[in-house]
N, C-alpha and C. Protein backbone atom coordinates (compact mmCIF):
# COMPACT_ATOMS: atom_id res chain seq x y z
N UNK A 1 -19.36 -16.77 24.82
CA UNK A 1 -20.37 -17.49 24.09
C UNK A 1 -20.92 -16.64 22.94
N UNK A 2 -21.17 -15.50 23.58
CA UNK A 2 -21.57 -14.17 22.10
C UNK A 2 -20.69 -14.58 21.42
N UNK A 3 -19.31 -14.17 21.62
CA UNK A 3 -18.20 -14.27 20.73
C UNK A 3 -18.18 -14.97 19.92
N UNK A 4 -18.14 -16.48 19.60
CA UNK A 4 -18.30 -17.58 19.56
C UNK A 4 -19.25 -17.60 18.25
N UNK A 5 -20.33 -17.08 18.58
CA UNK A 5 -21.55 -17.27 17.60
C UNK A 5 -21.63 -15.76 17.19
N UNK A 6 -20.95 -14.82 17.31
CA UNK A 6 -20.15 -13.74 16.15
C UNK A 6 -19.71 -14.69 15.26
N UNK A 7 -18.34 -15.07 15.37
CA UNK A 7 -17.71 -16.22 14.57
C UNK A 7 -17.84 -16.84 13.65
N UNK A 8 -18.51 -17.35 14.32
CA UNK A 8 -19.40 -18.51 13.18
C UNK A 8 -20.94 -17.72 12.68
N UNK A 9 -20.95 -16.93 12.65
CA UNK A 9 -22.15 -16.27 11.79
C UNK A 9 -21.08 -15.71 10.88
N UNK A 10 -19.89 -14.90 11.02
CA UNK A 10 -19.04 -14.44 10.38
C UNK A 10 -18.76 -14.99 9.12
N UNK A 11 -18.28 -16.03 9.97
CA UNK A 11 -17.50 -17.16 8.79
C UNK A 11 -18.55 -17.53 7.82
N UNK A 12 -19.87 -18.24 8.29
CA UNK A 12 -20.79 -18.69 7.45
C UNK A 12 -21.18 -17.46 6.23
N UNK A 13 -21.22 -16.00 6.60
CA UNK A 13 -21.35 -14.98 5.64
C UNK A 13 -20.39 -14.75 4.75
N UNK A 14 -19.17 -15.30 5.39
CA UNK A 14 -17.79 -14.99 4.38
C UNK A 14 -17.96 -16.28 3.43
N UNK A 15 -18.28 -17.57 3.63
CA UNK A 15 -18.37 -18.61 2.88
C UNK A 15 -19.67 -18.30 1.77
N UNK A 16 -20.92 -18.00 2.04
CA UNK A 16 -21.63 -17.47 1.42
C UNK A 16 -21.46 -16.68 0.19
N UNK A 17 -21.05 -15.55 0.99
CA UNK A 17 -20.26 -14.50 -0.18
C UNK A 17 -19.28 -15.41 -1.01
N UNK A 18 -18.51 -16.10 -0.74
CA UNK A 18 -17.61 -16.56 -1.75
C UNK A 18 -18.33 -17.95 -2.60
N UNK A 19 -19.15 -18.12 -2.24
CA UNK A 19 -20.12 -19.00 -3.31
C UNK A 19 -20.76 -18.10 -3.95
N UNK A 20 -21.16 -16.89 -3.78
CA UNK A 20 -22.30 -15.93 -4.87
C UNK A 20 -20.83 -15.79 -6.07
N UNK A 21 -19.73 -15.45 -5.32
CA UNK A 21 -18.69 -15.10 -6.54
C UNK A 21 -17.86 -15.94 -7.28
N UNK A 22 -18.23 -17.44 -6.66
CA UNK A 22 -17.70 -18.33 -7.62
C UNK A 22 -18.77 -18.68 -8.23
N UNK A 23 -20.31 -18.70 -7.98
CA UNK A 23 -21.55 -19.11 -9.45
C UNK A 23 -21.12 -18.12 -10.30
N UNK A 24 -20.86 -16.49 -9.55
CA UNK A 24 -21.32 -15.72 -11.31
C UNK A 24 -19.49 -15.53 -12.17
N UNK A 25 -18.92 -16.31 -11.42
CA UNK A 25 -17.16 -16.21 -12.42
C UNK A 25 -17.83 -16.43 -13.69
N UNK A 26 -18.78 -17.43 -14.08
CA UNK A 26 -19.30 -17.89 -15.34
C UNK A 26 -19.71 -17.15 -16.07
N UNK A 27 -20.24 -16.58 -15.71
CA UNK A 27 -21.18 -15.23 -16.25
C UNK A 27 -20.45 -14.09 -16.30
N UNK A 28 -19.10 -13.66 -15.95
CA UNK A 28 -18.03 -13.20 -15.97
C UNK A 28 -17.36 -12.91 -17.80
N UNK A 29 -17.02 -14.68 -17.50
CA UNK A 29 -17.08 -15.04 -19.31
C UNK A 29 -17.54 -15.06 -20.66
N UNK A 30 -18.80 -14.50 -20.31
CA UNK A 30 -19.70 -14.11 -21.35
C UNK A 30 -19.41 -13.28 -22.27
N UNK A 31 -19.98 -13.06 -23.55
CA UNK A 31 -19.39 -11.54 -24.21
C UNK A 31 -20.67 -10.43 -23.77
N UNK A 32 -20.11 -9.57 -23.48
CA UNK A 32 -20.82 -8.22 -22.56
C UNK A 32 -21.11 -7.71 -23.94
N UNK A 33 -22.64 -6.61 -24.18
CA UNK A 33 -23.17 -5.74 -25.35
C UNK A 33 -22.71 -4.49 -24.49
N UNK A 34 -21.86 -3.42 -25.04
CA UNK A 34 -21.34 -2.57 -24.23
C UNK A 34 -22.51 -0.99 -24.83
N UNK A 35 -22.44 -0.41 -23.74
CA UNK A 35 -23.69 0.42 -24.04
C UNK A 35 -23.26 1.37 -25.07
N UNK A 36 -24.39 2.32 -25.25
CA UNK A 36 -24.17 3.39 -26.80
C UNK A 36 -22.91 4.41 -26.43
N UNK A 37 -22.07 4.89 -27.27
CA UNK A 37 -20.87 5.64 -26.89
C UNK A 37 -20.04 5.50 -25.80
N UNK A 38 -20.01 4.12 -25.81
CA UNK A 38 -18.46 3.55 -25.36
C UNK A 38 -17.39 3.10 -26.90
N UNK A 39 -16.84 3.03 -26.26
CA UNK A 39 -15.12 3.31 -27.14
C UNK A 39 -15.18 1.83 -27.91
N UNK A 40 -15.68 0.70 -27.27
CA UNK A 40 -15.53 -0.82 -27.39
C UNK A 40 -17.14 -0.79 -28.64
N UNK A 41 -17.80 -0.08 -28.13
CA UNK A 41 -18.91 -0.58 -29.15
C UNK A 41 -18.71 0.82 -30.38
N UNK A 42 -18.07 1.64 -30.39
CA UNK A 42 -18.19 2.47 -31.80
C UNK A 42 -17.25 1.95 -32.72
N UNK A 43 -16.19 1.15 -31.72
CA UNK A 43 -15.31 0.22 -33.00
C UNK A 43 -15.28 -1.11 -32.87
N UNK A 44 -16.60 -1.64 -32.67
CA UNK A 44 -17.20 -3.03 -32.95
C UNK A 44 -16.47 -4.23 -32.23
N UNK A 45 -15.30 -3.73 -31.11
CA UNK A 45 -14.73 -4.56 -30.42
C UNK A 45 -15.14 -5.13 -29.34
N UNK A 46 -15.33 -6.16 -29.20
CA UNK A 46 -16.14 -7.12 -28.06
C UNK A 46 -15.33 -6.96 -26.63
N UNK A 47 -16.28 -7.22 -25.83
CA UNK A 47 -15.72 -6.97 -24.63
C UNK A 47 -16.16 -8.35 -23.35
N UNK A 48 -15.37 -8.73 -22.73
CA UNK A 48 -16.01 -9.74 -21.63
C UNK A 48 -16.52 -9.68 -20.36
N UNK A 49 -16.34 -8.01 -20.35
CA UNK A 49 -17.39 -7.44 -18.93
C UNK A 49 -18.09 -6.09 -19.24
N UNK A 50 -18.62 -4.98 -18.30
CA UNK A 50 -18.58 -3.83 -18.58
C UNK A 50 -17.71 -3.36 -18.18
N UNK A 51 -16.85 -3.66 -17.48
CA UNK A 51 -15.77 -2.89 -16.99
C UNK A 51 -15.03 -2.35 -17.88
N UNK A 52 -14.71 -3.63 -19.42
CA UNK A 52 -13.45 -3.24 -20.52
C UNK A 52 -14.31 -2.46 -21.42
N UNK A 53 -15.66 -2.16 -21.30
CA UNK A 53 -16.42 -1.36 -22.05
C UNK A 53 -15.72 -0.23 -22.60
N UNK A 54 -15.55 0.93 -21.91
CA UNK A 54 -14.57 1.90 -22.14
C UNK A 54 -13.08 1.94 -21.76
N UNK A 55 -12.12 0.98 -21.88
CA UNK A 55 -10.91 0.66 -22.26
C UNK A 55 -10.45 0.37 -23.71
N UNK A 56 -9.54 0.70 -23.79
CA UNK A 56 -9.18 0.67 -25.61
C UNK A 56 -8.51 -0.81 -25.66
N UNK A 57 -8.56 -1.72 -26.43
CA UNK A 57 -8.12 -3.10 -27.11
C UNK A 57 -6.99 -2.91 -27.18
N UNK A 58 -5.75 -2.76 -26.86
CA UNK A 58 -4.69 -2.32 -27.12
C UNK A 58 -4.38 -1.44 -26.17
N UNK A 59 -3.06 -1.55 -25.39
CA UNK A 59 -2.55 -0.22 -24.71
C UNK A 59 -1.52 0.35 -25.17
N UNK A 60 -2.05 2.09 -25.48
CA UNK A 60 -1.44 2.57 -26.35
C UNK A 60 -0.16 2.96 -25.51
N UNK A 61 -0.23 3.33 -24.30
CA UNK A 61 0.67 4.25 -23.53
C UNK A 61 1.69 3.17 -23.06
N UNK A 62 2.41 3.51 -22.56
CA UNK A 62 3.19 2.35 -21.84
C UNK A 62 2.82 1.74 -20.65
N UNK A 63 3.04 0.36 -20.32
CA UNK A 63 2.58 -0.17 -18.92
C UNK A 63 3.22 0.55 -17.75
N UNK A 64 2.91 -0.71 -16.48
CA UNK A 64 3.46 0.18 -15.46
C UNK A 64 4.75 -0.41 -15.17
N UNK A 65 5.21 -1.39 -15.72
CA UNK A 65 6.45 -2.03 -15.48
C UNK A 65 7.62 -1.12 -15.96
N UNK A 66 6.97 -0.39 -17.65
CA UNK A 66 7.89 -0.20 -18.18
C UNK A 66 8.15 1.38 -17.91
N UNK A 67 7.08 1.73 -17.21
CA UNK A 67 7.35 3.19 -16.64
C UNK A 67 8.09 3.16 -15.15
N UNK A 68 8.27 1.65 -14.01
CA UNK A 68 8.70 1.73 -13.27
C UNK A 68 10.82 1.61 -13.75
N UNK A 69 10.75 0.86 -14.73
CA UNK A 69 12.27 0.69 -15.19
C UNK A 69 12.35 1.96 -15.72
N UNK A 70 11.88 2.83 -16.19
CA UNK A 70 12.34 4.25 -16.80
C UNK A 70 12.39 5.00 -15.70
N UNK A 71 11.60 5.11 -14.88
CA UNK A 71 12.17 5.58 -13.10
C UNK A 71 13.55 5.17 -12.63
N UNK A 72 13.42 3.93 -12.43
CA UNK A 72 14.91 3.30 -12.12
C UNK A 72 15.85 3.45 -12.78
N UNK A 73 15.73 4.02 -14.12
CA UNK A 73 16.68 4.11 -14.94
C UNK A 73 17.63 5.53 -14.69
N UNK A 74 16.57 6.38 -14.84
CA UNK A 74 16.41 7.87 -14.21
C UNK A 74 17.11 8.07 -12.84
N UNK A 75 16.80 7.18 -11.98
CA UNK A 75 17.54 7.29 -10.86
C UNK A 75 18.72 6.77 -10.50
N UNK A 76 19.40 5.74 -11.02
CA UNK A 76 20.65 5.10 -11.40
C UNK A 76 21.44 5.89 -11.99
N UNK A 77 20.83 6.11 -12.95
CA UNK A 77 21.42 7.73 -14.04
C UNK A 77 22.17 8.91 -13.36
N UNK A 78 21.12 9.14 -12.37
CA UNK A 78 21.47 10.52 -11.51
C UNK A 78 22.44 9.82 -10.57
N UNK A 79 22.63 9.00 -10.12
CA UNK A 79 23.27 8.40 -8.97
C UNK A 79 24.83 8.38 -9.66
N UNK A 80 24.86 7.81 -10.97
CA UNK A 80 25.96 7.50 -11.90
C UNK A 80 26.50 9.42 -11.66
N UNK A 81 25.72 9.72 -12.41
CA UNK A 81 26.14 11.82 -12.77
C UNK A 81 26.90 12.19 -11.30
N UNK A 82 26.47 11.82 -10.41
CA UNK A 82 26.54 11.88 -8.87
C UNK A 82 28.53 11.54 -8.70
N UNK A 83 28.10 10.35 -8.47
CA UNK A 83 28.80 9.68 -8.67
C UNK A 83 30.13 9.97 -9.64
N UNK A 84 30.35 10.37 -10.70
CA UNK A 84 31.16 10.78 -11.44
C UNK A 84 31.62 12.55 -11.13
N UNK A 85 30.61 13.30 -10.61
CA UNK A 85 30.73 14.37 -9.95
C UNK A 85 31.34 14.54 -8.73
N UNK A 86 31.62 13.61 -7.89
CA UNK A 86 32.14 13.43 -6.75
C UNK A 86 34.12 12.86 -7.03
N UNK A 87 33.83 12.41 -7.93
CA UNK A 87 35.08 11.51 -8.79
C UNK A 87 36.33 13.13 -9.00
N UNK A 88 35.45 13.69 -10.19
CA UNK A 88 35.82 15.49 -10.17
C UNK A 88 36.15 15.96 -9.15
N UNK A 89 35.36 16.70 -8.29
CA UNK A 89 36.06 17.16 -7.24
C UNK A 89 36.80 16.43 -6.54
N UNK A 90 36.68 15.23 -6.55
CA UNK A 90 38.01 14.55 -5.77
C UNK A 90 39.36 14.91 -6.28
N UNK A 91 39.46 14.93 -7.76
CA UNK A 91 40.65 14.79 -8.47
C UNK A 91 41.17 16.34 -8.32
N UNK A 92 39.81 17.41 -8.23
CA UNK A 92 40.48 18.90 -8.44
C UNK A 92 41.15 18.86 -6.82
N UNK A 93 40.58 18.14 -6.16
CA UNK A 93 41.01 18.72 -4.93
C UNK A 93 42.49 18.49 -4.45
N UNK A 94 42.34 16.68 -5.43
CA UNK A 94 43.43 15.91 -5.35
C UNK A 94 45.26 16.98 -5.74
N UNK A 95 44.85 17.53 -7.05
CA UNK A 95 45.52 18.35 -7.67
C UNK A 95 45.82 19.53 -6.81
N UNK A 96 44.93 20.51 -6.18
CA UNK A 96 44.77 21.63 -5.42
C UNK A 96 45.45 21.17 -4.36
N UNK A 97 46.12 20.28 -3.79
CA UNK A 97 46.29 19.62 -2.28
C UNK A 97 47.59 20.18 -1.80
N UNK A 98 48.84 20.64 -3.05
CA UNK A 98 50.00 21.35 -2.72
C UNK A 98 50.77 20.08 -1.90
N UNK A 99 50.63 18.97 -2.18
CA UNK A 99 51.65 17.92 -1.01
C UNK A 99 50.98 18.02 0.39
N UNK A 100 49.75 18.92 0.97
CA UNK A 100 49.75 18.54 2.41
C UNK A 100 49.13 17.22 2.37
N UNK A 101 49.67 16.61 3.14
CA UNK A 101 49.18 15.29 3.60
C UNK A 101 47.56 14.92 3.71
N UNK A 102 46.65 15.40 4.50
CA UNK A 102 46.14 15.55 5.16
C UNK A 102 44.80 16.20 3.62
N UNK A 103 45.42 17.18 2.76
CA UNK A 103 44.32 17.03 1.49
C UNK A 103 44.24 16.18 0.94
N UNK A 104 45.76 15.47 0.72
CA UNK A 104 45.84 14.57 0.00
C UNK A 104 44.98 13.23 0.09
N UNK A 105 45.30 12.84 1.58
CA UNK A 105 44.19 11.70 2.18
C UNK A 105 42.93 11.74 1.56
N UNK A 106 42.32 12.87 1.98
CA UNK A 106 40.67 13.57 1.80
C UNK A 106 40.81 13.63 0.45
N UNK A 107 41.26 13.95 -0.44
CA UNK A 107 41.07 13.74 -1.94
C UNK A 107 41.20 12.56 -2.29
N UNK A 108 41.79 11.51 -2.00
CA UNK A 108 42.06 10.34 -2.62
C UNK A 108 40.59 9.67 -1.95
N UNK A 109 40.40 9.85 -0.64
CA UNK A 109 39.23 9.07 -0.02
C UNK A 109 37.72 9.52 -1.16
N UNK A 110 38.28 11.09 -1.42
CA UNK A 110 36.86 11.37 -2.27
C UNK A 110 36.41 10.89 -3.75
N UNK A 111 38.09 10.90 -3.99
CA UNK A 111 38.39 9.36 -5.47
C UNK A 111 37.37 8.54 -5.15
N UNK A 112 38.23 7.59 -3.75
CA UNK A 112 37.34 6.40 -3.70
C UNK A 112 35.93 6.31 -3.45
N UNK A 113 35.56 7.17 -2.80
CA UNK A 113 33.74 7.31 -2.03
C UNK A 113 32.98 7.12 -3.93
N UNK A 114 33.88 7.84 -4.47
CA UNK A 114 32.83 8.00 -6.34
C UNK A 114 33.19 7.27 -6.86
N UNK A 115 33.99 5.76 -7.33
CA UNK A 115 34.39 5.13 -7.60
C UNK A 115 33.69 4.20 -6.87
N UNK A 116 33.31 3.90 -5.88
CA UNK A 116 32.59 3.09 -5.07
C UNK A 116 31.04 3.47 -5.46
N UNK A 117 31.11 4.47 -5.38
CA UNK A 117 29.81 4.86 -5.68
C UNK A 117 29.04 4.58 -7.54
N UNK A 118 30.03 4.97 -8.29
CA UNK A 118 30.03 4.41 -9.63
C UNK A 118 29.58 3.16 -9.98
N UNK A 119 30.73 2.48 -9.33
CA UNK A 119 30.26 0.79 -9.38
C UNK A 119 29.22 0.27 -9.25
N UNK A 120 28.63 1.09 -7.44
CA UNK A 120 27.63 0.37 -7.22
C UNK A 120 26.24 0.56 -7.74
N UNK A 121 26.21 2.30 -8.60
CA UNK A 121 25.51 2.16 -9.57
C UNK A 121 25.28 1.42 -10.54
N UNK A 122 26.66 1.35 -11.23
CA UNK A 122 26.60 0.05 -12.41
C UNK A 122 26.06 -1.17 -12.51
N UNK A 123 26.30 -1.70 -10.91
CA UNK A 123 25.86 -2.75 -10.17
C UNK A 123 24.37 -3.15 -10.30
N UNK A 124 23.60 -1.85 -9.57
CA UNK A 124 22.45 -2.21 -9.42
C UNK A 124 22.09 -1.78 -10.71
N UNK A 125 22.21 -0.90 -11.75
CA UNK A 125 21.84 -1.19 -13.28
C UNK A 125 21.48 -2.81 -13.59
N UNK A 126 22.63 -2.84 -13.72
CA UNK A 126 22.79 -4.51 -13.94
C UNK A 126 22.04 -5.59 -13.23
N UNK A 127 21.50 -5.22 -11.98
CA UNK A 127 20.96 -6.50 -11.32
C UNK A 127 19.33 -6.04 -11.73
N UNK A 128 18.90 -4.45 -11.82
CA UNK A 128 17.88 -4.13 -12.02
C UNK A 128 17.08 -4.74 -13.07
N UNK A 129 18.23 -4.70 -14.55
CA UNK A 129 17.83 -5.29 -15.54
C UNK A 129 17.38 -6.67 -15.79
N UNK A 130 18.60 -7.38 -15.19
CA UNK A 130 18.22 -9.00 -14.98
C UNK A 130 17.06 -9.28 -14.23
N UNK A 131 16.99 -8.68 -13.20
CA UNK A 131 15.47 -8.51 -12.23
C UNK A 131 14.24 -8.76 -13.42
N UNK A 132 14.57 -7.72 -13.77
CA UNK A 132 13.18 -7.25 -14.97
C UNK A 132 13.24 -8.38 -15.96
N UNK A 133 14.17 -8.54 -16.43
CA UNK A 133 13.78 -9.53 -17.73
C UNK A 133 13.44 -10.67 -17.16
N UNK A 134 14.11 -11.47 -16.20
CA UNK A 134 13.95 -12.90 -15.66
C UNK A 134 12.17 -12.84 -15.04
N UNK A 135 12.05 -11.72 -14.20
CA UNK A 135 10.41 -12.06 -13.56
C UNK A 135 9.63 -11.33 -14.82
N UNK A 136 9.64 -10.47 -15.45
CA UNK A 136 8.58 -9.77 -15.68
C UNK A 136 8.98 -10.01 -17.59
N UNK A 137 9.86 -10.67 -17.63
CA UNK A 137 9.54 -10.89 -19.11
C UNK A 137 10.05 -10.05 -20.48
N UNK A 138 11.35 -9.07 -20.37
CA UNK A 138 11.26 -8.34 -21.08
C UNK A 138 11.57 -6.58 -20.87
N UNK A 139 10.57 -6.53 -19.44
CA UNK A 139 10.76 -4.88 -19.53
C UNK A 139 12.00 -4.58 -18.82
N UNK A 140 13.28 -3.92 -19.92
CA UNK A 140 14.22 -3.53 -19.06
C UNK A 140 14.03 -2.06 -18.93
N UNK A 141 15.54 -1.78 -18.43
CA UNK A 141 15.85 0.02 -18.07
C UNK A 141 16.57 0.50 -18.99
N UNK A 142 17.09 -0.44 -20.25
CA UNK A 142 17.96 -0.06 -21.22
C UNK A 142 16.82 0.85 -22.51
């Protein structure tokens, strides 16, 4: 029965609260006077809360989309270098093998492991990019 009327005192405070924050969304919209030596009021740019008070109108740096595709890019990259490095020693080993059987296998398998591995870099390049442009509009890894 406590329980119960926890609950529902709960709920009634959570409904509450979300009526104080849907009256002041309005007041949200307003244009904000941003105080003395903020960034928004020494270059006369209006702002719609205090929050964008000291944020610059413009972002100069790059977003976070386009710093997460330069990660991914970076890491595909290395995977590719990888990948093509594994290709190498396959082939020296391939060469080094003298006819035994048995290097030979193990070199050709190490061909394929980087060749597999290549691709599937290329691969996810490719799906990464389409990813990015189709949801987010633009930011690729190229």
């Amino acid at each position: 029965m406590i329980r119960l009327k926890s609950l529902i005192v709960a709920g009634l405070m959570a409904l509450g609260s979300l009526g104080g924050v849907m009256a002041t969304s309005d007041i949200a919209e307003a244009a904000v006077t941003c105080p003395d030596g903020s960034y928004r009021k020494e270059n006369g740019i209006p702002a719609n809360s205090l929050a964008e008070c000291n944020l610059p109108a413009e972002q100069s740096g790059d977003g976070l989309m386009n710093r997460v595709s330069k990660i991914i890019s970076v890491v595909l990259g290395v995977l590719g270098l990888v990948a093509v490095v594994v290709i190498i020693i396959g082939g020296i080993s391939f060469i080094t093998s003298q006819g035994d059987s048995s290097k030979v296998t193990k070199a050709r398998n190490t061909i394929l492991y980087g060749v597999v591995g290549l691709v599937v870099a290329l691969l996810a390049f490719a799906i990464v990019n389409f990813v990015l442009k189709g949801v987010f509009g633009g930011a690729s890894t190229s």
